[in-house]
C-alpha atoms as a PDB file:
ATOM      1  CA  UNK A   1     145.411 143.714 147.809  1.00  0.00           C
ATOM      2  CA  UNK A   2     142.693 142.251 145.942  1.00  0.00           C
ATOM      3  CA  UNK A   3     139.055 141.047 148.209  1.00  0.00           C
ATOM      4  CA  UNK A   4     138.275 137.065 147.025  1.00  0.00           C
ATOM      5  CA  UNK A   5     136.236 136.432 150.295  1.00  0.00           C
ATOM      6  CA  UNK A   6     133.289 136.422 148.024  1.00  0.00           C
ATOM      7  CA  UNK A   7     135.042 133.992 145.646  1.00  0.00           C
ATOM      8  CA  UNK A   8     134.750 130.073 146.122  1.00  0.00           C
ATOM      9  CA  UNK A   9     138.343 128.715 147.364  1.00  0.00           C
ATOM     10  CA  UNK A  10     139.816 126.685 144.474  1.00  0.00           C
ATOM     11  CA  UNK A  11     139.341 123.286 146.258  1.00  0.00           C
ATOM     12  CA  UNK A  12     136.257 123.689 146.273  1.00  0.00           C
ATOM     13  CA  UNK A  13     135.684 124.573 142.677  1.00  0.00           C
ATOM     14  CA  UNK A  14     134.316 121.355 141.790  1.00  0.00           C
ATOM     15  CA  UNK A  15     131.306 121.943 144.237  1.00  0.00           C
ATOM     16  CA  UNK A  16     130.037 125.222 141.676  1.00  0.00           C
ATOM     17  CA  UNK A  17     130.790 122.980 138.237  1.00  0.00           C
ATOM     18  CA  UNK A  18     127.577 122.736 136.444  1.00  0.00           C
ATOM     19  CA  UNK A  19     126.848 119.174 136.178  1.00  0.00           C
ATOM     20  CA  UNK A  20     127.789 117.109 133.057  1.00  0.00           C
ATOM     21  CA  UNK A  21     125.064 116.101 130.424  1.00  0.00           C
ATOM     22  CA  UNK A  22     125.892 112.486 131.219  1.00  0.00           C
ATOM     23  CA  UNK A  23     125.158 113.133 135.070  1.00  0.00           C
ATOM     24  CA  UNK A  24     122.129 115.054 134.332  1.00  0.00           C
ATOM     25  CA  UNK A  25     120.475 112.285 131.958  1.00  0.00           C
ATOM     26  CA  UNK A  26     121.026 109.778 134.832  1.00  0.00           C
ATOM     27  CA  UNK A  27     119.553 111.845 136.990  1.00  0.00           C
ATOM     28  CA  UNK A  28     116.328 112.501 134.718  1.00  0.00           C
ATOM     29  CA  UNK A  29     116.584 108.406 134.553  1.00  0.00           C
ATOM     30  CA  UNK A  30     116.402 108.056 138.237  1.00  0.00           C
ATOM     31  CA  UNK A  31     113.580 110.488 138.706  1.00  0.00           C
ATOM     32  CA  UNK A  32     111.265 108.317 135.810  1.00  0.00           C
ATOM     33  CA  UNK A  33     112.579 104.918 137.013  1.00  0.00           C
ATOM     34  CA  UNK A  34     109.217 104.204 138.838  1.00  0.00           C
ATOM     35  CA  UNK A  35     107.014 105.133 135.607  1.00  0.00           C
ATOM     36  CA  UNK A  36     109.161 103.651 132.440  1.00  0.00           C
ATOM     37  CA  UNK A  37     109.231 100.220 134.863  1.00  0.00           C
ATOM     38  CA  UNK A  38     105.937  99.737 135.706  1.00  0.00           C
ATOM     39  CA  UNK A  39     103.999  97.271 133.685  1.00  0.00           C
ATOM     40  CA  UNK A  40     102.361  99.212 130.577  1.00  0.00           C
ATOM     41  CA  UNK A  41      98.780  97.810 132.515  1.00  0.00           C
ATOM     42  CA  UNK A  42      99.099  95.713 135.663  1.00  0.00           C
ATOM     43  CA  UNK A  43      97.567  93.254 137.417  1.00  0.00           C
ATOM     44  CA  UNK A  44      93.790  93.508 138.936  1.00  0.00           C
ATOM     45  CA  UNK A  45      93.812  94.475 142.640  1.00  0.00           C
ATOM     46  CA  UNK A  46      91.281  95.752 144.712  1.00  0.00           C
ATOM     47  CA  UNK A  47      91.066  99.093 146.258  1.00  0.00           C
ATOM     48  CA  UNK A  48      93.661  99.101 149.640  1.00  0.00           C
ATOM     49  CA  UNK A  49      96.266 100.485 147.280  1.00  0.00           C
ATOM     50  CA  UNK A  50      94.794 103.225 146.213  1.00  0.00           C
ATOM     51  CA  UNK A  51      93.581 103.688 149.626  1.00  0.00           C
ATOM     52  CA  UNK A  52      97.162 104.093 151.067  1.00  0.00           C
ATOM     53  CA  UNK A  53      98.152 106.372 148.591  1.00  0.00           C
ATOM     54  CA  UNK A  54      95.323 108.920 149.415  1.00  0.00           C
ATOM     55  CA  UNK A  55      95.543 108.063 153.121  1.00  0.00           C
ATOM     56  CA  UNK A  56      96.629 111.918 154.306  1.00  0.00           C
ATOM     57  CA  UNK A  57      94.141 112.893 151.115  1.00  0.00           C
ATOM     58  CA  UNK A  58      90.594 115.277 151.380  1.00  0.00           C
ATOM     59  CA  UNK A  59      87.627 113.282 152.953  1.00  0.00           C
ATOM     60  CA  UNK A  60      86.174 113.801 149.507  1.00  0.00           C
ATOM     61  CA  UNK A  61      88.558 111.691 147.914  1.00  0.00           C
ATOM     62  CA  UNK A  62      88.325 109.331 150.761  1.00  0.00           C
ATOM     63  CA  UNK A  63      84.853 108.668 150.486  1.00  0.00           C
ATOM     64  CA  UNK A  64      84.997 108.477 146.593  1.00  0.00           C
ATOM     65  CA  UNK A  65      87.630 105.477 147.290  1.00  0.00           C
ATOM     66  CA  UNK A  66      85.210 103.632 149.544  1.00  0.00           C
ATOM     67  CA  UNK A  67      82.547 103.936 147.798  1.00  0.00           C
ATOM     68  CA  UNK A  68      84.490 102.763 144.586  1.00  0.00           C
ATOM     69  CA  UNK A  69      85.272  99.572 146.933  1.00  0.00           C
ATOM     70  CA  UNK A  70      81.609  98.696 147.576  1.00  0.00           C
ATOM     71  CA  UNK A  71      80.540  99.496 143.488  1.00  0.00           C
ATOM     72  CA  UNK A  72      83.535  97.691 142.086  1.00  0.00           C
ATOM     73  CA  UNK A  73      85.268  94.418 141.867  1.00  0.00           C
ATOM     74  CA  UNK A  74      88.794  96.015 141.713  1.00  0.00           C
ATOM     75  CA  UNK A  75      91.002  98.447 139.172  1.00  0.00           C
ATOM     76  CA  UNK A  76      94.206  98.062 136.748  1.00  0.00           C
ATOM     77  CA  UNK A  77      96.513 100.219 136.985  1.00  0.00           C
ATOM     78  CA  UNK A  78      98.444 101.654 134.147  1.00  0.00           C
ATOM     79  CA  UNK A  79     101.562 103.189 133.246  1.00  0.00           C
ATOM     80  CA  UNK A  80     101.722 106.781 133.831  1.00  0.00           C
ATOM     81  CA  UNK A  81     103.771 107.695 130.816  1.00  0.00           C
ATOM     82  CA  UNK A  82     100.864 110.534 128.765  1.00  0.00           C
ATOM     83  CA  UNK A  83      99.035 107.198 127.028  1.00  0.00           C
ATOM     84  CA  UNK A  84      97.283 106.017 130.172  1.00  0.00           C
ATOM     85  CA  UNK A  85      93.650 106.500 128.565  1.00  0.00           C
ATOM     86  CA  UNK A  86      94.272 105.056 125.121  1.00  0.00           C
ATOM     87  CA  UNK A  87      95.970 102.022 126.645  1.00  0.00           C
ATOM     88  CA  UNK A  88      93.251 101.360 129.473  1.00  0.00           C
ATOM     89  CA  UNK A  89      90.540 102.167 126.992  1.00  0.00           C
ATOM     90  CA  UNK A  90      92.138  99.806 124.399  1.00  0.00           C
ATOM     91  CA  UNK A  91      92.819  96.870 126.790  1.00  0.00           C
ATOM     92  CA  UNK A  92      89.457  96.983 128.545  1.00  0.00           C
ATOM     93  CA  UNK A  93      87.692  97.060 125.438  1.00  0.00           C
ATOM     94  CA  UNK A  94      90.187  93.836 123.994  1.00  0.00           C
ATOM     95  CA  UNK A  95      88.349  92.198 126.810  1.00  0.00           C
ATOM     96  CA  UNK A  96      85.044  92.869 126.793  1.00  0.00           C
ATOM     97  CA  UNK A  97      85.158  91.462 122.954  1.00  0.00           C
ATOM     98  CA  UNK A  98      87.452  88.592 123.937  1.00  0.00           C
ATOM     99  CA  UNK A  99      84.087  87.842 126.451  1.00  0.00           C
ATOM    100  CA  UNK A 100      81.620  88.438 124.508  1.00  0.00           C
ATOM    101  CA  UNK A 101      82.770  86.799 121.944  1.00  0.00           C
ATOM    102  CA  UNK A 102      80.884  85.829 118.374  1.00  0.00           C
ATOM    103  CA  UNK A 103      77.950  88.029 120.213  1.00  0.00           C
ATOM    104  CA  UNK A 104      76.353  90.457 117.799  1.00  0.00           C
ATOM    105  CA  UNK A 105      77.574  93.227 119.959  1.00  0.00           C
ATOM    106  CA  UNK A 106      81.268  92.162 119.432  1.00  0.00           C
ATOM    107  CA  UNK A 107      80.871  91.268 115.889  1.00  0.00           C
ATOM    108  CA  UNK A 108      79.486  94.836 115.737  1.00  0.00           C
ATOM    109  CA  UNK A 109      82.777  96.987 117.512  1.00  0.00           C
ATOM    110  CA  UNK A 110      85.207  94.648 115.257  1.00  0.00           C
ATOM    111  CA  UNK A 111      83.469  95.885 112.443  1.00  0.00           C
ATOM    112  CA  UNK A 112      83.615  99.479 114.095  1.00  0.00           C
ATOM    113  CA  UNK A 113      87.145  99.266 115.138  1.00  0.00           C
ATOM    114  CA  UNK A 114      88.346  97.258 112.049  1.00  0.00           C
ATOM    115  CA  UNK A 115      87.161  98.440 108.786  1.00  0.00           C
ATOM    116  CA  UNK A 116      85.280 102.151 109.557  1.00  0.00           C
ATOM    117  CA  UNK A 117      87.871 102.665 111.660  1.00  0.00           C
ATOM    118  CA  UNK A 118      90.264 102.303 108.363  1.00  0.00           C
ATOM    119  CA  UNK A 119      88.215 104.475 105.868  1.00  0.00           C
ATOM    120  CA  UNK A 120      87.959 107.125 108.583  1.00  0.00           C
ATOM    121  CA  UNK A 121      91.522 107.293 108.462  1.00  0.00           C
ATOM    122  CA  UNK A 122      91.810 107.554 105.108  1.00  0.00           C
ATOM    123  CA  UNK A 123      89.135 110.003 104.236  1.00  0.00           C
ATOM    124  CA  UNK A 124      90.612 112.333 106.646  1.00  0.00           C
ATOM    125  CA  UNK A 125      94.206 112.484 104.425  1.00  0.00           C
ATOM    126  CA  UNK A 126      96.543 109.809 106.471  1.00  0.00           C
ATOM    127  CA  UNK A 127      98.756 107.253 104.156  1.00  0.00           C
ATOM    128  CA  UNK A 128      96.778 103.917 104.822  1.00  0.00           C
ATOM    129  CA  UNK A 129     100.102 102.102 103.695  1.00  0.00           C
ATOM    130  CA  UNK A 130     102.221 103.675 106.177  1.00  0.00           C
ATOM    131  CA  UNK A 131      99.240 103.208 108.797  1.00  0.00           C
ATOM    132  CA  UNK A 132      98.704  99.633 107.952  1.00  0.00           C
ATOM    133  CA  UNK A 133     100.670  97.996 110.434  1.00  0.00           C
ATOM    134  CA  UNK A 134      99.468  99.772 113.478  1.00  0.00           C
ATOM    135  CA  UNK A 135      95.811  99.172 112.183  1.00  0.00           C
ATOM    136  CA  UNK A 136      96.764  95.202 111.989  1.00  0.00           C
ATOM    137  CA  UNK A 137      98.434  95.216 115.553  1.00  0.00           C
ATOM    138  CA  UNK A 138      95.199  96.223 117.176  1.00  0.00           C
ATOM    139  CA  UNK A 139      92.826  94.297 114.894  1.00  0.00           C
ATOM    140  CA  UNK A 140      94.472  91.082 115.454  1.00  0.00           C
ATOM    141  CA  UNK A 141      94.826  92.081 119.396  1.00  0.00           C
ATOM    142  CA  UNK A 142      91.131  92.297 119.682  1.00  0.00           C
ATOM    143  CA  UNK A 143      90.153  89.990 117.187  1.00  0.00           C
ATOM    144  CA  UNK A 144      92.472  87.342 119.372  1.00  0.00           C
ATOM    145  CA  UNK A 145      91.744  88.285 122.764  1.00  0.00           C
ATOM    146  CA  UNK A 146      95.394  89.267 123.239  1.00  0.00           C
ATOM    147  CA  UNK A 147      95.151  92.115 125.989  1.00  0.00           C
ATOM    148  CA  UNK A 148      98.913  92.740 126.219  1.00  0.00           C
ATOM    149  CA  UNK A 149      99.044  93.069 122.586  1.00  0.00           C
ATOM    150  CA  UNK A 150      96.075  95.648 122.670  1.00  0.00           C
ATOM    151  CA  UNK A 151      98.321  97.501 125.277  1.00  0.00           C
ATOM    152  CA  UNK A 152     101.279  97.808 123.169  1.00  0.00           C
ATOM    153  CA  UNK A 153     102.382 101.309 121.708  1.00  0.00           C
ATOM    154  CA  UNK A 154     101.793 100.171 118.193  1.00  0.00           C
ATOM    155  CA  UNK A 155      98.255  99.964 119.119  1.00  0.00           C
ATOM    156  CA  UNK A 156      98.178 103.297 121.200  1.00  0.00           C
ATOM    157  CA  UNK A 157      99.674 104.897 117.944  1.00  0.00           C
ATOM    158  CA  UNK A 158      96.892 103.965 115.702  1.00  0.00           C
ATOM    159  CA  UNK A 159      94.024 104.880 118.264  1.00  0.00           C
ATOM    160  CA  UNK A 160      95.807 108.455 118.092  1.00  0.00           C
ATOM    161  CA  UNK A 161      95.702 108.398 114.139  1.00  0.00           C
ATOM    162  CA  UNK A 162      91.776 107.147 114.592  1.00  0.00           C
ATOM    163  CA  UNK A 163      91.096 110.259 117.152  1.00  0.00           C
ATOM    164  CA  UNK A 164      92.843 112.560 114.962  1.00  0.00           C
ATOM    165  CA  UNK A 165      90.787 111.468 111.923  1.00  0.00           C
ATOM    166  CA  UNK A 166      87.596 111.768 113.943  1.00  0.00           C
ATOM    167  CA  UNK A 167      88.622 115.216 114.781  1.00  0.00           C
ATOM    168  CA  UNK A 168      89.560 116.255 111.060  1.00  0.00           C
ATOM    169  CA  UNK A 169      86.435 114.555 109.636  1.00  0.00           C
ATOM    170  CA  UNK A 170      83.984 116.636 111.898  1.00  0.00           C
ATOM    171  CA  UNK A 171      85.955 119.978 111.902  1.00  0.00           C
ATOM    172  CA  UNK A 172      82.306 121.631 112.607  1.00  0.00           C
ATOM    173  CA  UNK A 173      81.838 120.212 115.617  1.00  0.00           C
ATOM    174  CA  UNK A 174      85.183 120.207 117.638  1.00  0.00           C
ATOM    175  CA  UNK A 175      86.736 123.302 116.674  1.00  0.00           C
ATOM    176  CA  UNK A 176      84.255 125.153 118.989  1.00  0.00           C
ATOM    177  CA  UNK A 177      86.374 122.943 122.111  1.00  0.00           C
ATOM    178  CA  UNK A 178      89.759 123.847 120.543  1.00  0.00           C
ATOM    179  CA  UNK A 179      90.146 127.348 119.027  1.00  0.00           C
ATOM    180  CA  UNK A 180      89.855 129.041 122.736  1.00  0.00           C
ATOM    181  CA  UNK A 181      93.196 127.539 123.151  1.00  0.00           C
ATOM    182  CA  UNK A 182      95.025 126.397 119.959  1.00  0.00           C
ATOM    183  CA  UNK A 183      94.602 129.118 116.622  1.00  0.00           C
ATOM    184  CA  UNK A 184      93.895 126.283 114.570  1.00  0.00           C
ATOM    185  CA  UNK A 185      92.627 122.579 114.767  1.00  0.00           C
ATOM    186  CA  UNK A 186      95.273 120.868 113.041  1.00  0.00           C
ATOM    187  CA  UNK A 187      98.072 122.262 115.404  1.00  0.00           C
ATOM    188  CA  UNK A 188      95.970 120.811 117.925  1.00  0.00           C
ATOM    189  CA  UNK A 189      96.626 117.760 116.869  1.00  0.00           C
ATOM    190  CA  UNK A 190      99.521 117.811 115.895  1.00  0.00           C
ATOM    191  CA  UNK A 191     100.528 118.726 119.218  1.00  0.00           C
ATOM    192  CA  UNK A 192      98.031 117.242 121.444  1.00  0.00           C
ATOM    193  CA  UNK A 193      96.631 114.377 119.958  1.00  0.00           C
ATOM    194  CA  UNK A 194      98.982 112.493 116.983  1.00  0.00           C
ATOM    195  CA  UNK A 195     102.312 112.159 119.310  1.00  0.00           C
ATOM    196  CA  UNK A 196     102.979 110.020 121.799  1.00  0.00           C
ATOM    197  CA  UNK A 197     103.294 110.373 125.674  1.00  0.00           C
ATOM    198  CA  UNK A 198     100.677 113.683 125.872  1.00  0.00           C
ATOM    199  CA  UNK A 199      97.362 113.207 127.904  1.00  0.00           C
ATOM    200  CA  UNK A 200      94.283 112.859 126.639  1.00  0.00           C
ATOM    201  CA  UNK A 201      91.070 115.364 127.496  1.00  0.00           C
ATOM    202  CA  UNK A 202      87.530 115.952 126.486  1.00  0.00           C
ATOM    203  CA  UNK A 203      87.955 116.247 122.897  1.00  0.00           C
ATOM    204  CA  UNK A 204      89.990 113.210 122.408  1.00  0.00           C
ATOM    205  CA  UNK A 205      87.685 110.724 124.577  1.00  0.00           C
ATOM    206  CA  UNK A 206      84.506 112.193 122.675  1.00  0.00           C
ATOM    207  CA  UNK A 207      86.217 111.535 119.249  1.00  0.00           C
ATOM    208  CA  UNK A 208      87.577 107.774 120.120  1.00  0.00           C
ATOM    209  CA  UNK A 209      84.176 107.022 121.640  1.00  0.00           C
ATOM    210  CA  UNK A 210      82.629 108.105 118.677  1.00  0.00           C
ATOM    211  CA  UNK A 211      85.124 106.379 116.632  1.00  0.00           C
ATOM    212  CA  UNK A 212      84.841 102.866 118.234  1.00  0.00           C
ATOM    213  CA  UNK A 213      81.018 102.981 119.165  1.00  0.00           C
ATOM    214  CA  UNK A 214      81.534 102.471 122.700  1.00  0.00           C
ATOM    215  CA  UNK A 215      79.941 104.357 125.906  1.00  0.00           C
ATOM    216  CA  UNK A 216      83.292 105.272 128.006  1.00  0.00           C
ATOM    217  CA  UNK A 217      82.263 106.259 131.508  1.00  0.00           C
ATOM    218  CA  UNK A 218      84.788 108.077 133.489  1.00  0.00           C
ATOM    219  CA  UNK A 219      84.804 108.307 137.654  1.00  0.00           C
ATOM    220  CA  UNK A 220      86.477 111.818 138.875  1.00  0.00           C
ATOM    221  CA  UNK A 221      88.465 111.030 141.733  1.00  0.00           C
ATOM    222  CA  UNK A 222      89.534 114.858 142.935  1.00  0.00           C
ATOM    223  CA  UNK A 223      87.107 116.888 145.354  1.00  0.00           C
ATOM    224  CA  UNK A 224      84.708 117.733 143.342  1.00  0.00           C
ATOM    225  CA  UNK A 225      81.122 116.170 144.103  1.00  0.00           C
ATOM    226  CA  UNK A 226      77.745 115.152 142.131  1.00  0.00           C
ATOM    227  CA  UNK A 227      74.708 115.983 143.146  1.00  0.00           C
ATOM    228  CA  UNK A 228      74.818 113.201 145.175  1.00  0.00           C
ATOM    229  CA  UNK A 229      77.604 114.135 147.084  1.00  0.00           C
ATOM    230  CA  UNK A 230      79.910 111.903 146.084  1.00  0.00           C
ATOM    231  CA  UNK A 231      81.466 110.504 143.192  1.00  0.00           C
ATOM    232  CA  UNK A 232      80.894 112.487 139.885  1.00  0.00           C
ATOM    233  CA  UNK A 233      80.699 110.051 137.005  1.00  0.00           C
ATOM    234  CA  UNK A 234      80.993 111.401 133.378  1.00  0.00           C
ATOM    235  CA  UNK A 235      79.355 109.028 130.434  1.00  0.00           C
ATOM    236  CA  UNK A 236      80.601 109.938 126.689  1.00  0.00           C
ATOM    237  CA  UNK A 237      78.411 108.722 124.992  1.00  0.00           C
ATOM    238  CA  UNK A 238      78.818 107.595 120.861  1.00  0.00           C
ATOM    239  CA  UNK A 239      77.232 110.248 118.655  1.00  0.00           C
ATOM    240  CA  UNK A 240      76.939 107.080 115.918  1.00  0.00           C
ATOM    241  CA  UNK A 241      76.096 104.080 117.925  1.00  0.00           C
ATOM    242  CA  UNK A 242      76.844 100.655 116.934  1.00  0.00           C
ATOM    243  CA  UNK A 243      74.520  98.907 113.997  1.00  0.00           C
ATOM    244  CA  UNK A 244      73.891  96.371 115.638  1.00  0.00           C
ATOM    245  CA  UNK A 245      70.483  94.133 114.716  1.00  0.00           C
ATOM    246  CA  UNK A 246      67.505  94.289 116.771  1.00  0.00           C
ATOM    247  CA  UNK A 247      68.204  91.078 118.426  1.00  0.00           C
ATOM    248  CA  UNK A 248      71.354  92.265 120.578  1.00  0.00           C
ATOM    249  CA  UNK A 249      71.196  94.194 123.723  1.00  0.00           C
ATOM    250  CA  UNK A 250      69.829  97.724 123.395  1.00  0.00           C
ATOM    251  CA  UNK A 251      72.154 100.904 123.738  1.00  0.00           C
ATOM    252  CA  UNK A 252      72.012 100.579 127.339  1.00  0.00           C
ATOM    253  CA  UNK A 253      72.490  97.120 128.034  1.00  0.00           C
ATOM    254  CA  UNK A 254      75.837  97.503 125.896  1.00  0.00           C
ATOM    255  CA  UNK A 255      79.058  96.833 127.861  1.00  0.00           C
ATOM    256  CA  UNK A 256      81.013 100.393 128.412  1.00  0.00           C
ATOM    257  CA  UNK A 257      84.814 100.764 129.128  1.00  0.00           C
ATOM    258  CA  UNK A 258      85.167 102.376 132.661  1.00  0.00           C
ATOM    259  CA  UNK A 259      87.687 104.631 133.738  1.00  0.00           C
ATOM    260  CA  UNK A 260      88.963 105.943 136.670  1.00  0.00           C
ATOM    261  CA  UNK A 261      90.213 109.582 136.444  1.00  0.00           C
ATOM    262  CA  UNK A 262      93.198 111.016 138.359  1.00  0.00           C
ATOM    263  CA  UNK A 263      94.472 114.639 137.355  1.00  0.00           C
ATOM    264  CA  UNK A 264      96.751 113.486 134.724  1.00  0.00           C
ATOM    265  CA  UNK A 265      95.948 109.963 134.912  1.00  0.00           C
ATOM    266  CA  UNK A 266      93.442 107.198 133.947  1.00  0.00           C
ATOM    267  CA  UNK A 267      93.032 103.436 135.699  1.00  0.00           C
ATOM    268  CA  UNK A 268      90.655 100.753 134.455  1.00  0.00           C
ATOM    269  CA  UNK A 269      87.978 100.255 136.881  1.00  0.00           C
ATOM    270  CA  UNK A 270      85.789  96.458 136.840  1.00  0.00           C
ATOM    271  CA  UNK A 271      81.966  97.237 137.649  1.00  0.00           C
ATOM    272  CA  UNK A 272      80.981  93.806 140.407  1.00  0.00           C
END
């Protein structure tokens, strides 16, 4: 007589089945419900949020919370979906033109944005006629002061083309930050920088920054400290600044796109 005490009873068979690949794409569904729903950039709030949320966090963190609430007006959040910093750093910047504008300062990042951003794009090998339309979708976003359009993924595709051209056109420079990792450059970006959804890091913020002419300053909020003991900023700084006549504010009397850094994530932060 054959042992089957280690063997599942037959009405219960359905309780081992593997689940079906309909049941397991719901499933994935309900997990990213919260993300693919949110707004692609909300509305500006001020600080309790975030406060909540890191409520049972370090002290560190704490503090860097409060102090954020005394330094600044409020934050907007974005979608967490792996183009967080493009789309923060392309709808902050949509309205610090859209304020500023006819200044010599905006006149000088539409040039930046608009037409070098175009050339660098084509000098570094990418079909401008396939890239047109993305190019147009963020021009006309920032050249109308329409921040949802500057949010959309048409516009975060294009800033990826931009940061990969930056990359490719100064191979010199940023291969030194990438070849401890990736073999080559190029299959850095074309894994890490040119598709959607995949975070940004150091060498994409210093090429976009670069790119557009723009200081982006970025607050860590982990629990690490300055020298300060609290919050540790990080500027990036343009290594070709604006042209911008003598008239117009100086380099740092320039508006800057702030950021607020979560491991994996980046917020847009509003200095008071």
């Amino acid at each position: 007589m054959s042992d089957n005490s280690h063997n599942p009873p037959a009405q219960d068979a359905e309780t081992y089945a593997r689940p079906t690949d309909d049941e397991i794409l719901q499933y994935e569904r309900k997990i990213k419900e919260p993300h693919t729903l949110a707004p692609l950039v909300g509305e500006k709030t001020g600080f309790e949020s975030l406060q909540a949320e890191y409520a049972d966090g370090s002290p560190t963190t704490q503090a860097k919370i409060a102090l954020l609430a005394e330094e600044y007006s409020g934050l907007r959040c974005t979608r967490r979906d792996g183009n967080c910093f493009y789309r923060g750093l392309a709808y902050r910047l949509c309205e610090l033109v859209s304020e500023r504008k006819d200044t010599l300062w905006a006149k000088a990042v539409m040039q930046r944005l608009g037409p070098h951003s175009r050339e660098a794009v084509g000098r570094a090998g990418y079909d401008l006629d396939l890239m047109g339309d993305f190019a147009e979708c963020w021009e006309d976003a920032v050249r109308d002061g329409d921040r949802e359009g500057a949010a959309a993924d048409s516009v975060v595709c294009w800033l990826r083309i931009v940061t990969a051209a930056i990359l490719k056109n100064n191979r010199d420079m940023f291969e030194a930050f990438i070849l401890d990792s990736y073999p080559t450059l190029d299959l850095f970006i074309g894994s890490q920088v040119e598709p959607m959804n995949i975070e940004a890091d150091q060498p994409h913020i210093v090429a976009i920054a670069n790119a557009l002419g723009v200081t982006i300053k970025i607050g860590n909020l982990d629990t690490t400290l300055n020298t300060d003991g609290v919050m540790n900023w990080h500027e990036i700084e343009p290594l070709e600044p604006l042209v911008i006549p003598d008239s117009a504010p100086k380099a740092e009397d320039q508006p800057q796109v702030v950021l607020l850094y979560r491991p994996g994530h980046y917020d847009i932060l509003y200095p008071i």
